[in-house]
C-alpha atoms as a PDB file:
ATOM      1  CA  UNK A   1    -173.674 -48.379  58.137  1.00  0.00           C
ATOM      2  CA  UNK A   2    -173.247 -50.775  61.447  1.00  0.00           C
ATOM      3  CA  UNK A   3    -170.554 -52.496  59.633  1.00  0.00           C
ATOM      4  CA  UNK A   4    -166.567 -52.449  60.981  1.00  0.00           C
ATOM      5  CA  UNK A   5    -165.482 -52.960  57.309  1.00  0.00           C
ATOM      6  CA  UNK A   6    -168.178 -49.636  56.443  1.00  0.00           C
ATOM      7  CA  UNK A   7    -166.652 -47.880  59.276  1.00  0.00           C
ATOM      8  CA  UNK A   8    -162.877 -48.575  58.844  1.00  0.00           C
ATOM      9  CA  UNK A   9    -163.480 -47.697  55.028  1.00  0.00           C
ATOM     10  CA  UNK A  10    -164.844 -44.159  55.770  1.00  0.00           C
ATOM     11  CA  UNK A  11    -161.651 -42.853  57.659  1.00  0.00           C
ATOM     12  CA  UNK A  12    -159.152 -44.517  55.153  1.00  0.00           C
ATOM     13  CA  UNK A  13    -160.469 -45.854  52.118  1.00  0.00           C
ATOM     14  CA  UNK A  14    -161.250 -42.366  50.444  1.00  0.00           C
ATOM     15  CA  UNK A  15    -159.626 -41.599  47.673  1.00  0.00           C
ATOM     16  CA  UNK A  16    -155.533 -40.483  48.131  1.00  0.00           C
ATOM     17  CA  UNK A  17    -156.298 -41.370  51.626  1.00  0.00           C
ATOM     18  CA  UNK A  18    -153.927 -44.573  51.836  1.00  0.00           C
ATOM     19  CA  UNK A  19    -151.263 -43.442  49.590  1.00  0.00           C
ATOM     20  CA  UNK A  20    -151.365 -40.331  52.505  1.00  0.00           C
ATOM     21  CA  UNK A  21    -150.860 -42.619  55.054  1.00  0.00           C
ATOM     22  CA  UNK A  22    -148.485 -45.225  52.824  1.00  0.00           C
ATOM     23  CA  UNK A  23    -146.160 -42.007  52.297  1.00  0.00           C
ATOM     24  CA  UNK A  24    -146.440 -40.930  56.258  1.00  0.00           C
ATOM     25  CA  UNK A  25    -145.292 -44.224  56.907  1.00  0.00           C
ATOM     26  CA  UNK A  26    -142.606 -44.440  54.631  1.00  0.00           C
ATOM     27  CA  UNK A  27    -141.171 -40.707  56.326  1.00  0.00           C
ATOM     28  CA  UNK A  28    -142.748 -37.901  54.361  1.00  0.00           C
ATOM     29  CA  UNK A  29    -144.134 -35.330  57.148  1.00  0.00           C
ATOM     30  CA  UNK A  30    -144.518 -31.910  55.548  1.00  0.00           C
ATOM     31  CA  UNK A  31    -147.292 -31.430  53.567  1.00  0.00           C
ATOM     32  CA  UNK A  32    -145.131 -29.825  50.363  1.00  0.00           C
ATOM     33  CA  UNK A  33    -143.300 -33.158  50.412  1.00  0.00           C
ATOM     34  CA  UNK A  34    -146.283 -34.910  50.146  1.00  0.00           C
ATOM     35  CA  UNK A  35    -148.263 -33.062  47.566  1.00  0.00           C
ATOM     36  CA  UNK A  36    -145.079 -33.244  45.394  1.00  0.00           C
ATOM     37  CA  UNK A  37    -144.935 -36.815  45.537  1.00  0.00           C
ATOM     38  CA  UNK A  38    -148.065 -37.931  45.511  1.00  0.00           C
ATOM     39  CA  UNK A  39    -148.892 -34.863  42.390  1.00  0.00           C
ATOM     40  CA  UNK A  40    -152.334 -34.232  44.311  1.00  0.00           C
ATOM     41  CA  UNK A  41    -153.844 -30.834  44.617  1.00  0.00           C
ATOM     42  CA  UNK A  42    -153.247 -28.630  47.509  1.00  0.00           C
ATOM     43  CA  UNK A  43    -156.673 -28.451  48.646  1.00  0.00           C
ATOM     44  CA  UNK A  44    -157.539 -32.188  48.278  1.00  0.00           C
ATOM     45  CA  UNK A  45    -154.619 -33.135  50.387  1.00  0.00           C
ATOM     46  CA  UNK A  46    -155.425 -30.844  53.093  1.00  0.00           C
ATOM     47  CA  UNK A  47    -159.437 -32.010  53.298  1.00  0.00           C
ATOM     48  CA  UNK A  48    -157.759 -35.369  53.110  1.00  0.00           C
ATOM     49  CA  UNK A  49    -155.310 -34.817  56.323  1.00  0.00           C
ATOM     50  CA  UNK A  50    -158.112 -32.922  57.819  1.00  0.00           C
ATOM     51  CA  UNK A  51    -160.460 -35.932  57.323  1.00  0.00           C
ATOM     52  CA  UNK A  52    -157.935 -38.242  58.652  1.00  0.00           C
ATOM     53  CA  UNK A  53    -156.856 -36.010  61.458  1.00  0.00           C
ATOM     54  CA  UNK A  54    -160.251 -35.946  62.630  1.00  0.00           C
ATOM     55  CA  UNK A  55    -160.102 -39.159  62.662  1.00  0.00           C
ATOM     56  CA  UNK A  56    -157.499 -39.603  65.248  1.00  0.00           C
ATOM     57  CA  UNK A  57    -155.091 -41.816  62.956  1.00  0.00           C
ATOM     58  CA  UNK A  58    -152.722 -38.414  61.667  1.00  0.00           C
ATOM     59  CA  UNK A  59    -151.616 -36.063  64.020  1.00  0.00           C
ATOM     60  CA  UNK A  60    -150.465 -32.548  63.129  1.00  0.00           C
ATOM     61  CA  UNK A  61    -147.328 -31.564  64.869  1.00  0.00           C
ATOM     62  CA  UNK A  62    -145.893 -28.007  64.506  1.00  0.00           C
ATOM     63  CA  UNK A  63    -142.153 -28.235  63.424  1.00  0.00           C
ATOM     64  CA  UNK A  64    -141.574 -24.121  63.687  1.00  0.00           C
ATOM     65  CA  UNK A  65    -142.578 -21.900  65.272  1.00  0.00           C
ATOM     66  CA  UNK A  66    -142.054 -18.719  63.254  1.00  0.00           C
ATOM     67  CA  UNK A  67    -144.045 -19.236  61.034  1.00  0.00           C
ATOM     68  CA  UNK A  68    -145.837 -21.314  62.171  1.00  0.00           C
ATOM     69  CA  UNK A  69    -145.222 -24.860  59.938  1.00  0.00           C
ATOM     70  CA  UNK A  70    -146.893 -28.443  60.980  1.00  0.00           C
ATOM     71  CA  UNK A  71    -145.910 -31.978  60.100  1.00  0.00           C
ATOM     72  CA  UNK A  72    -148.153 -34.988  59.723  1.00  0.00           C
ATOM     73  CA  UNK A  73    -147.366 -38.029  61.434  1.00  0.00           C
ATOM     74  CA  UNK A  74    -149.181 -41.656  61.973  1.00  0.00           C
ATOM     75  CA  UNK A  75    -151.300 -41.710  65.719  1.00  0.00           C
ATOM     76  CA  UNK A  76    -151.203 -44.908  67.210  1.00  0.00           C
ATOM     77  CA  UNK A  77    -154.355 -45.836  65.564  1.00  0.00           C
ATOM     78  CA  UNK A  78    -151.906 -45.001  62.328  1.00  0.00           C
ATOM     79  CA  UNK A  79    -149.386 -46.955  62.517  1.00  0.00           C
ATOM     80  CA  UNK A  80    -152.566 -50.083  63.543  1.00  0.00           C
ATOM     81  CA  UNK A  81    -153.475 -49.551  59.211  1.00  0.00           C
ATOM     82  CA  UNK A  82    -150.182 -50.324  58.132  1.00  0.00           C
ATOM     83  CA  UNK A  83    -150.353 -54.165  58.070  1.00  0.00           C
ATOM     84  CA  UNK A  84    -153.389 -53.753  56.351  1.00  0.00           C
ATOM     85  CA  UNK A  85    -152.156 -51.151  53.687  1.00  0.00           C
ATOM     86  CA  UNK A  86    -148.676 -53.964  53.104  1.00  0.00           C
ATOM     87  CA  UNK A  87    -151.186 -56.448  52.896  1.00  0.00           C
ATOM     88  CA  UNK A  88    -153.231 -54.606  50.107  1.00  0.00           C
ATOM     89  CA  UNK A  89    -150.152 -53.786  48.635  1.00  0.00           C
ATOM     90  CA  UNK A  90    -149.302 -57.879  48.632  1.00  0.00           C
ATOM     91  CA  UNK A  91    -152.690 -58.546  46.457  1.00  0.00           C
ATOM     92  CA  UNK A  92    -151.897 -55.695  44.395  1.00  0.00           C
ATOM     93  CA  UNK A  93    -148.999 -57.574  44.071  1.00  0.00           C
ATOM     94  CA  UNK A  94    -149.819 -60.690  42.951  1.00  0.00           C
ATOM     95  CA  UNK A  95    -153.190 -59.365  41.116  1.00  0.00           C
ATOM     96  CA  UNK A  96    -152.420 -55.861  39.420  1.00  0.00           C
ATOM     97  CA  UNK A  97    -148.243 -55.637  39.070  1.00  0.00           C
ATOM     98  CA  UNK A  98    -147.111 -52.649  37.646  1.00  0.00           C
ATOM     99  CA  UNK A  99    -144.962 -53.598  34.157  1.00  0.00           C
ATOM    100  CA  UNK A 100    -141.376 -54.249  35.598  1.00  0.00           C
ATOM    101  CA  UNK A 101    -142.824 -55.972  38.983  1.00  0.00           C
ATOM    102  CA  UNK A 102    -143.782 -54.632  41.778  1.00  0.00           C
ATOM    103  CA  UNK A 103    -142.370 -51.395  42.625  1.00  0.00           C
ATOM    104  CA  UNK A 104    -141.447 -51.857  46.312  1.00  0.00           C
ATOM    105  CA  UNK A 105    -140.355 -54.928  48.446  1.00  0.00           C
ATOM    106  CA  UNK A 106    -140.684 -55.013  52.447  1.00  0.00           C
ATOM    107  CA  UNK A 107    -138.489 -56.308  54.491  1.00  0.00           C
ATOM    108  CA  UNK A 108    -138.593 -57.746  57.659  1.00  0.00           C
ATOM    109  CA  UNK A 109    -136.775 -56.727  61.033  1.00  0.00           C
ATOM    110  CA  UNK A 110    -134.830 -59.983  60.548  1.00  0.00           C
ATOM    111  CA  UNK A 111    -133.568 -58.965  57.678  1.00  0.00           C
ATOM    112  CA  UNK A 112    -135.508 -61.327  54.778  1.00  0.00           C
ATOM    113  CA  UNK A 113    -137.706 -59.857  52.204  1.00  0.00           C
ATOM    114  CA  UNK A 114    -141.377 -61.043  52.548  1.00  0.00           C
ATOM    115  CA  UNK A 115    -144.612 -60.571  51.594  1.00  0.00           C
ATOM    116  CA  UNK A 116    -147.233 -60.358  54.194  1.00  0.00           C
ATOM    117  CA  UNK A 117    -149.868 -63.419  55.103  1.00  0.00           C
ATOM    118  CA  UNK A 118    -152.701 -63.591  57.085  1.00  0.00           C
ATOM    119  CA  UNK A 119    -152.251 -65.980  60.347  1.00  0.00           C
ATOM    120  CA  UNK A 120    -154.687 -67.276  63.239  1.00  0.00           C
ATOM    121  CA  UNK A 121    -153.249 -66.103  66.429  1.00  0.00           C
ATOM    122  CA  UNK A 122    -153.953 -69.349  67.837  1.00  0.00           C
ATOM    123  CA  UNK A 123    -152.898 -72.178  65.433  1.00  0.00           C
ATOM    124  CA  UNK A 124    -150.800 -70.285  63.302  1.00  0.00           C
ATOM    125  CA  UNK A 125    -153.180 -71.314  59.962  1.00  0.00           C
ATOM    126  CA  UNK A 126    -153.538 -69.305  56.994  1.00  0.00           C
ATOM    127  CA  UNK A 127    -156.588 -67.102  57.080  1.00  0.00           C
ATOM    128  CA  UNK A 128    -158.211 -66.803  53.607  1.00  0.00           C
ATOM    129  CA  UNK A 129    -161.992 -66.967  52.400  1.00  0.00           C
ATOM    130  CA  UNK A 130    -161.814 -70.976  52.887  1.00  0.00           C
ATOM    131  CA  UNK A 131    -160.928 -71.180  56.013  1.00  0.00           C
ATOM    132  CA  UNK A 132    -162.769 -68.655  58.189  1.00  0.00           C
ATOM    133  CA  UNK A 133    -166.036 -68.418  58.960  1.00  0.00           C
ATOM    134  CA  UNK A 134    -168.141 -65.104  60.415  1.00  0.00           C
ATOM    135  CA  UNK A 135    -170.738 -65.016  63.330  1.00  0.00           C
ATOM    136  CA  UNK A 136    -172.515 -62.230  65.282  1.00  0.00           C
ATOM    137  CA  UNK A 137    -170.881 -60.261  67.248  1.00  0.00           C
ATOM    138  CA  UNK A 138    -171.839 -58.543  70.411  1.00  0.00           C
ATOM    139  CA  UNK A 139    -172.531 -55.295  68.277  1.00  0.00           C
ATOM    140  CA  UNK A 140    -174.126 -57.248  65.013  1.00  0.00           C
ATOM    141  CA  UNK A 141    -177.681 -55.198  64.802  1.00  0.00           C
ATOM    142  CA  UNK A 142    -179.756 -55.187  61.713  1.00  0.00           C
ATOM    143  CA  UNK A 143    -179.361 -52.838  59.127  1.00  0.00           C
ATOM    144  CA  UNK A 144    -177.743 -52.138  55.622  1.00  0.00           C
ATOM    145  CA  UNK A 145    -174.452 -54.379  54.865  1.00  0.00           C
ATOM    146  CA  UNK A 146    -175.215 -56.222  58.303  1.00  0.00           C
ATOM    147  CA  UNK A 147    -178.701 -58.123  56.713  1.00  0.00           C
ATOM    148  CA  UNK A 148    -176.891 -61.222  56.378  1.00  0.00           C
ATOM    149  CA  UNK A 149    -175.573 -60.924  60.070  1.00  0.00           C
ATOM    150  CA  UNK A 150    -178.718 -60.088  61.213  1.00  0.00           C
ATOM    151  CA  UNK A 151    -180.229 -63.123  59.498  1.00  0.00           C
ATOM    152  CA  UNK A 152    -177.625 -65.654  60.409  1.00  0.00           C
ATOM    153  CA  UNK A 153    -178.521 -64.477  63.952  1.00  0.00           C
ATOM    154  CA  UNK A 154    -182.292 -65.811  63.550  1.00  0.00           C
ATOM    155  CA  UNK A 155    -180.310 -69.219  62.473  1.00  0.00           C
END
């Protein structure tokens, strides 16, 4: 699908896929760590690193050498999803709190807890479904989940 959200979706919106890379971020490496922890099966966690190693956003590193042993960490590209995980994890949140509240806070470098917003670069304005609007850009083409870009185009 010619669609960023379509694209961005198929490398980390599989299933397990971003608890993988919420528990790579939060300093599990070794893929017995992570299967305990997340209670997935073996072989669905390594098509799932696989997947996301392809990918380019998890890199396998070895860690020995006899045998030979690999940890995952976050690429570049990696550590880019976070924001967007905390942010799902802010609507989850505020829309679907465990019972007790939620189960993790973030804190920022400065020291105060927070929960994450969405801000224009350039005025510093909330960004929400009110107060953006969307346009062509210079890869819109038409084509499933782009029809209404492809029509406002026309406009």
């Amino acid at each position: 699908m010619h669609c960023s959200i379509a694209q961005a979706a198929g490398v980390v919106a599989e299933p397990w896929s971003p608890l993988i890379l919420r528990d790579l971020y939060l300093g599990l490496r070794r893929f017995d760590d992570l299967a305990r922890d997340l209670g997935i099966s073996r072989n669905l966690l390594a098509q799932r690193l696989g997947r996301l190693t392809a990918a380019g956003v998890v890199e396998k590193v070895v860690y020995q050498e006899r045998p030979v042993r690999h940890e995952y960490h976050l690429t570049e590209a990696g550590r880019d999803i976070v924001p967007a995980l905390m942010t799902l994890m802010a609507w989850g949140d505020r829309w679907a709190t465990p019972p007790g509240g939620p189960p993790a806070l973030l804190v920022h470098s400065c020291g105060r807890p927070f929960s994450p917003v969405v801000t224009c670069p350039h005025c510093g304005g909330s960004v929400d479904a009110d107060s953006v609007s969307v346009l062509p850009g210079p890869g819109a083409a038409p084509g499933p989940g782009t029809w209404v870009l492809a029509g406002a185009q026309e406009v």
